[in-house]
C-alpha atoms as a PDB file:
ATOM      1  CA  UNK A   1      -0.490   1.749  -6.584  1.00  0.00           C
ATOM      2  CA  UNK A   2      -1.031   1.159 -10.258  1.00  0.00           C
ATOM      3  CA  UNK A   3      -4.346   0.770 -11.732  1.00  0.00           C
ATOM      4  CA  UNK A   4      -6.342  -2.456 -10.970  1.00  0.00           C
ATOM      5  CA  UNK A   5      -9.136  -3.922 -12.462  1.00  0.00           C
ATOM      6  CA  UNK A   6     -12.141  -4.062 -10.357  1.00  0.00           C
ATOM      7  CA  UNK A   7     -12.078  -7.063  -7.810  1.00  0.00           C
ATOM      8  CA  UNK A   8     -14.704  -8.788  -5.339  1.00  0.00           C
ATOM      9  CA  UNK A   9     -15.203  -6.967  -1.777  1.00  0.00           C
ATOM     10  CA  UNK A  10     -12.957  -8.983   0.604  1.00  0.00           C
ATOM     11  CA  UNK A  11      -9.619  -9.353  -2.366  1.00  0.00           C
ATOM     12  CA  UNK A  12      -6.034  -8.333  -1.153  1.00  0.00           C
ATOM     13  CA  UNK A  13      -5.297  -6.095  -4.527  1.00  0.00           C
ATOM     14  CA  UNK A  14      -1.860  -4.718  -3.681  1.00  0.00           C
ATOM     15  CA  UNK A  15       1.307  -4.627  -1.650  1.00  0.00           C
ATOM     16  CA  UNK A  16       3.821  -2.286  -1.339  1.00  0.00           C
ATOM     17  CA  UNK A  17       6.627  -1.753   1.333  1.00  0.00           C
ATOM     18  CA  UNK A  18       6.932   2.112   3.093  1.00  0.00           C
ATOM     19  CA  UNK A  19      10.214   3.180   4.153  1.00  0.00           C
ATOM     20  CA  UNK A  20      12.156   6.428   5.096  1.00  0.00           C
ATOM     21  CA  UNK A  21      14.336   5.814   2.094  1.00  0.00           C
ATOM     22  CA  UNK A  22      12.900   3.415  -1.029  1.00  0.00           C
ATOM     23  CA  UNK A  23      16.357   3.444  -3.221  1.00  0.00           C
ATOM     24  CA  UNK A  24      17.986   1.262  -0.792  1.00  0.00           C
ATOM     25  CA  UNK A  25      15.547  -1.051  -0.354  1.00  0.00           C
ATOM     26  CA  UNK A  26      14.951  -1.422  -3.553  1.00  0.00           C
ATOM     27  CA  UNK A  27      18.486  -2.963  -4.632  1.00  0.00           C
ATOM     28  CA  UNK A  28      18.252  -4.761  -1.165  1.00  0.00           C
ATOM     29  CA  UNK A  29      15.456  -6.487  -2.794  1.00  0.00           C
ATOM     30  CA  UNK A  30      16.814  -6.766  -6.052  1.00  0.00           C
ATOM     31  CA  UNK A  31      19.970  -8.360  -4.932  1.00  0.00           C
ATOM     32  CA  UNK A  32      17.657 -10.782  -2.425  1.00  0.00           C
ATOM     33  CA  UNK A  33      14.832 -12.116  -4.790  1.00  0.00           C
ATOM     34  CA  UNK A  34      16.027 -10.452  -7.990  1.00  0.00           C
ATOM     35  CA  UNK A  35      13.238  -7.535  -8.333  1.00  0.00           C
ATOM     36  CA  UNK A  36      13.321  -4.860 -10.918  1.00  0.00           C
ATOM     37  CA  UNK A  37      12.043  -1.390 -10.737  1.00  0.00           C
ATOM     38  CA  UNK A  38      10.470   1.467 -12.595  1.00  0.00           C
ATOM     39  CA  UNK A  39      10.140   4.850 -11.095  1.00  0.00           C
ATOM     40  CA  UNK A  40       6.851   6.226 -10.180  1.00  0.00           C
ATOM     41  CA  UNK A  41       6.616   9.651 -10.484  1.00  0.00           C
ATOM     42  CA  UNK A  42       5.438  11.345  -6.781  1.00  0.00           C
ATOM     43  CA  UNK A  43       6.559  14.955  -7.798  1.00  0.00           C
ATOM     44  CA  UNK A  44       9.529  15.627  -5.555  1.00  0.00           C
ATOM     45  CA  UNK A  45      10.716  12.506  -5.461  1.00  0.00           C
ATOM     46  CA  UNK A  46       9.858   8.453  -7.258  1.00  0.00           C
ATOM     47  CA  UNK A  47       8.351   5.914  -5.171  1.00  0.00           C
ATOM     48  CA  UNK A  48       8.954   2.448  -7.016  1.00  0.00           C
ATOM     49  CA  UNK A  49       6.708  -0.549  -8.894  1.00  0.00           C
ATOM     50  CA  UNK A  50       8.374  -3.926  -8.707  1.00  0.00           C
ATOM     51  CA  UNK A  51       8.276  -6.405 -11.222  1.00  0.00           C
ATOM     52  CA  UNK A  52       8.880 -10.425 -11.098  1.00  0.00           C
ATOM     53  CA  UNK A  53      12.578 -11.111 -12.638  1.00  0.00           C
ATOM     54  CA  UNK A  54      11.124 -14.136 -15.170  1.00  0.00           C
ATOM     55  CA  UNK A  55       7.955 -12.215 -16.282  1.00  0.00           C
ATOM     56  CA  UNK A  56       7.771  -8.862 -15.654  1.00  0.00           C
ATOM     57  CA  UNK A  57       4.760  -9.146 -14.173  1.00  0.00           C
ATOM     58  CA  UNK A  58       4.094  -6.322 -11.558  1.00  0.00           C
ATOM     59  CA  UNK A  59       4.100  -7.624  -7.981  1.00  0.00           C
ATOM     60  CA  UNK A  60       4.145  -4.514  -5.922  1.00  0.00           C
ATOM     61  CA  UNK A  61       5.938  -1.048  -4.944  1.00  0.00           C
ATOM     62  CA  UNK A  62       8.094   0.198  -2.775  1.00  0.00           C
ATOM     63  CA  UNK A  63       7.520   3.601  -1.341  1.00  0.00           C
ATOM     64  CA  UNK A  64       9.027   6.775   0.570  1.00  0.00           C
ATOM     65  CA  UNK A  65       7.457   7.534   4.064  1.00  0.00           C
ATOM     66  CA  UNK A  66       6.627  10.963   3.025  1.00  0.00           C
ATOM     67  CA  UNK A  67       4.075  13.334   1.517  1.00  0.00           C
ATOM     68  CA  UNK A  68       0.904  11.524   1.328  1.00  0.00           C
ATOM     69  CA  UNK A  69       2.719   8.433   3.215  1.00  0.00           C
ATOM     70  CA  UNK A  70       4.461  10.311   5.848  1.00  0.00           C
ATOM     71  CA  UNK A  71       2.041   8.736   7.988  1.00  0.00           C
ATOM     72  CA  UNK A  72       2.189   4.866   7.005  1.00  0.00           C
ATOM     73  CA  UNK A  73       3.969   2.595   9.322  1.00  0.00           C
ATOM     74  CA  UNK A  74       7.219   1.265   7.796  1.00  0.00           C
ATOM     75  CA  UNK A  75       6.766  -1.952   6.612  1.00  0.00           C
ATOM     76  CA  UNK A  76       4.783  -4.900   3.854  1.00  0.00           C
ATOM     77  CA  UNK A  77       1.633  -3.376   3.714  1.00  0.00           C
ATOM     78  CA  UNK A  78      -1.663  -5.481   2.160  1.00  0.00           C
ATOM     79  CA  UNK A  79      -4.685  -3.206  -0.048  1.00  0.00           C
ATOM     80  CA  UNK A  80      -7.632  -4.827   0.811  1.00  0.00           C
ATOM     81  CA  UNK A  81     -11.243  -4.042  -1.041  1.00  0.00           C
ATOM     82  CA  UNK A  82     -13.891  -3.240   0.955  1.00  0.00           C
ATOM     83  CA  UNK A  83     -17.533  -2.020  -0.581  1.00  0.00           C
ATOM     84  CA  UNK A  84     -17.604   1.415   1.552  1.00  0.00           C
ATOM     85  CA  UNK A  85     -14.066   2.540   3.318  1.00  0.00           C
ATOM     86  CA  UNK A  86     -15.858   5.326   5.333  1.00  0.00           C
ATOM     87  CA  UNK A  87     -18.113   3.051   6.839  1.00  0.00           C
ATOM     88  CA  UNK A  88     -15.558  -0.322   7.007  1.00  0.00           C
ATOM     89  CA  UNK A  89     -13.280   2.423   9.230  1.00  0.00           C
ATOM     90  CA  UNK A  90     -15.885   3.615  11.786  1.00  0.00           C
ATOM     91  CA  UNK A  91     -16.479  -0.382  11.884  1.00  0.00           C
ATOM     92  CA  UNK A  92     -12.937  -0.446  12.863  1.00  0.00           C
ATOM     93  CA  UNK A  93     -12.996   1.819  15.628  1.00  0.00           C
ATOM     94  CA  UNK A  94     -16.176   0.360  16.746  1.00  0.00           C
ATOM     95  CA  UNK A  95     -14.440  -3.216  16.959  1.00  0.00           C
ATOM     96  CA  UNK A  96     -11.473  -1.931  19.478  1.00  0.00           C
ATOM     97  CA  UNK A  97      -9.278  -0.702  16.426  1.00  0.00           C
ATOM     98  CA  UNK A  98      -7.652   2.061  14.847  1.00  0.00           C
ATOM     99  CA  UNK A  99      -7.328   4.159  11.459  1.00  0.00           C
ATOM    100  CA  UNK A 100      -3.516   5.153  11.057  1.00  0.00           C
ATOM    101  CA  UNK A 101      -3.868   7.114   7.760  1.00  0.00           C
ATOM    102  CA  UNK A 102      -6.958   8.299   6.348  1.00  0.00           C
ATOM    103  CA  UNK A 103      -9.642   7.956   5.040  1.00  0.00           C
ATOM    104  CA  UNK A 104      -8.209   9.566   1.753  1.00  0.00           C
ATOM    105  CA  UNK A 105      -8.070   9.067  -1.803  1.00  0.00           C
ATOM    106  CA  UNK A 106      -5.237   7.152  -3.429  1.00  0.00           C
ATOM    107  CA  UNK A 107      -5.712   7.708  -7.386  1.00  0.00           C
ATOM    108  CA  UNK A 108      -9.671   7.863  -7.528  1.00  0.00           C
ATOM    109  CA  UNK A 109     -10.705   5.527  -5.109  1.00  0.00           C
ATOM    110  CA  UNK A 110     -10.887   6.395  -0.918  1.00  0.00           C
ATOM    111  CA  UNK A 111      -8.315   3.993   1.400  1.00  0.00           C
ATOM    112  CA  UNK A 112      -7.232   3.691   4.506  1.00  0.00           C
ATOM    113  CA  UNK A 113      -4.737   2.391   7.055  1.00  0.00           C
ATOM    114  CA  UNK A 114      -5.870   0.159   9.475  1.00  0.00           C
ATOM    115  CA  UNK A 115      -4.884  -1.313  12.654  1.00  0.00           C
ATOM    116  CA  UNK A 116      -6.433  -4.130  14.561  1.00  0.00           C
ATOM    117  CA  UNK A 117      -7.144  -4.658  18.110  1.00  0.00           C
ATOM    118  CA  UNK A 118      -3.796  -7.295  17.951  1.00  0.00           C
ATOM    119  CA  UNK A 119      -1.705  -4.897  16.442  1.00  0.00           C
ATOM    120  CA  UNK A 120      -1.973  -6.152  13.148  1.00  0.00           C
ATOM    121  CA  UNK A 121      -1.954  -3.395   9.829  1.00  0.00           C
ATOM    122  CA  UNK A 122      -3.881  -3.448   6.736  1.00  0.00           C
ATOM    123  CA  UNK A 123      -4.898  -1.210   4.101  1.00  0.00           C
ATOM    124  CA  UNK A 124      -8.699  -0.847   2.894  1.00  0.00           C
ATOM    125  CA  UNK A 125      -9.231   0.470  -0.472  1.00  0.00           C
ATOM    126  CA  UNK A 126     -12.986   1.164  -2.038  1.00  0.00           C
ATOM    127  CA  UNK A 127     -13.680  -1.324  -4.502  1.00  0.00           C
END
């Protein structure tokens, strides 16, 4: 995730894709909607940032299921801000749902992966 300036409690931030294998995906997605990437550096291995083919603009990344994301299901995952992630996962469990991944710290700020009594996933990420 690349740095973000701070947003409002309740904003979807980010995006990014998890996979086994990001390369492949990547030119899938390059080919299909005419992405670029730039290699992120994870140590071992590059997970990817994805810009818009007219501007450039950053849109997203697309990332290997392993190391710190071994543990996130495969697929288009949403960063949403939340005041206290601690507290916004215990609400979760409370509420009939469940924490996938985490809490941990991505960069400097705590997140999570969440899932929702319907099944549904989302990421939480102290704003």
């Amino acid at each position: 995730m690349t740095d973000q300036p701070a947003a409002p409690v309740g904003t979807i931030v980010w995006h990014d894709l998890t996979v086994p294998d990001a390369a492949p995906v990547r030119d899938f997605y390059k080919e299909v909607v005419g992405w670029t990437a730039t290699p992120h550096d994870m140590g071992e291995y590059s997970d990817y940032v994805v810009q818009a083919p007219d501007s450039g603009d950053t849109v997203g990344g697309i990332c290997h299921a392993r190391g710190t994301n071994a543990n996130v299901p495969a697929q288009w995952l949403m960063y949403v801000t939340v005041a206290d992630v601690e507290a916004s996962a215990t609400r979760c469990v409370e509420l009939g749902g469940q924490i996938l991944d985490g809490p941990r710290p991505v960069g400097e700020k705590p997140f999570c992966v969440m899932q929702d009594p319907a099944g549904a996933v989302l990421a939480l990420i102290e704003a």
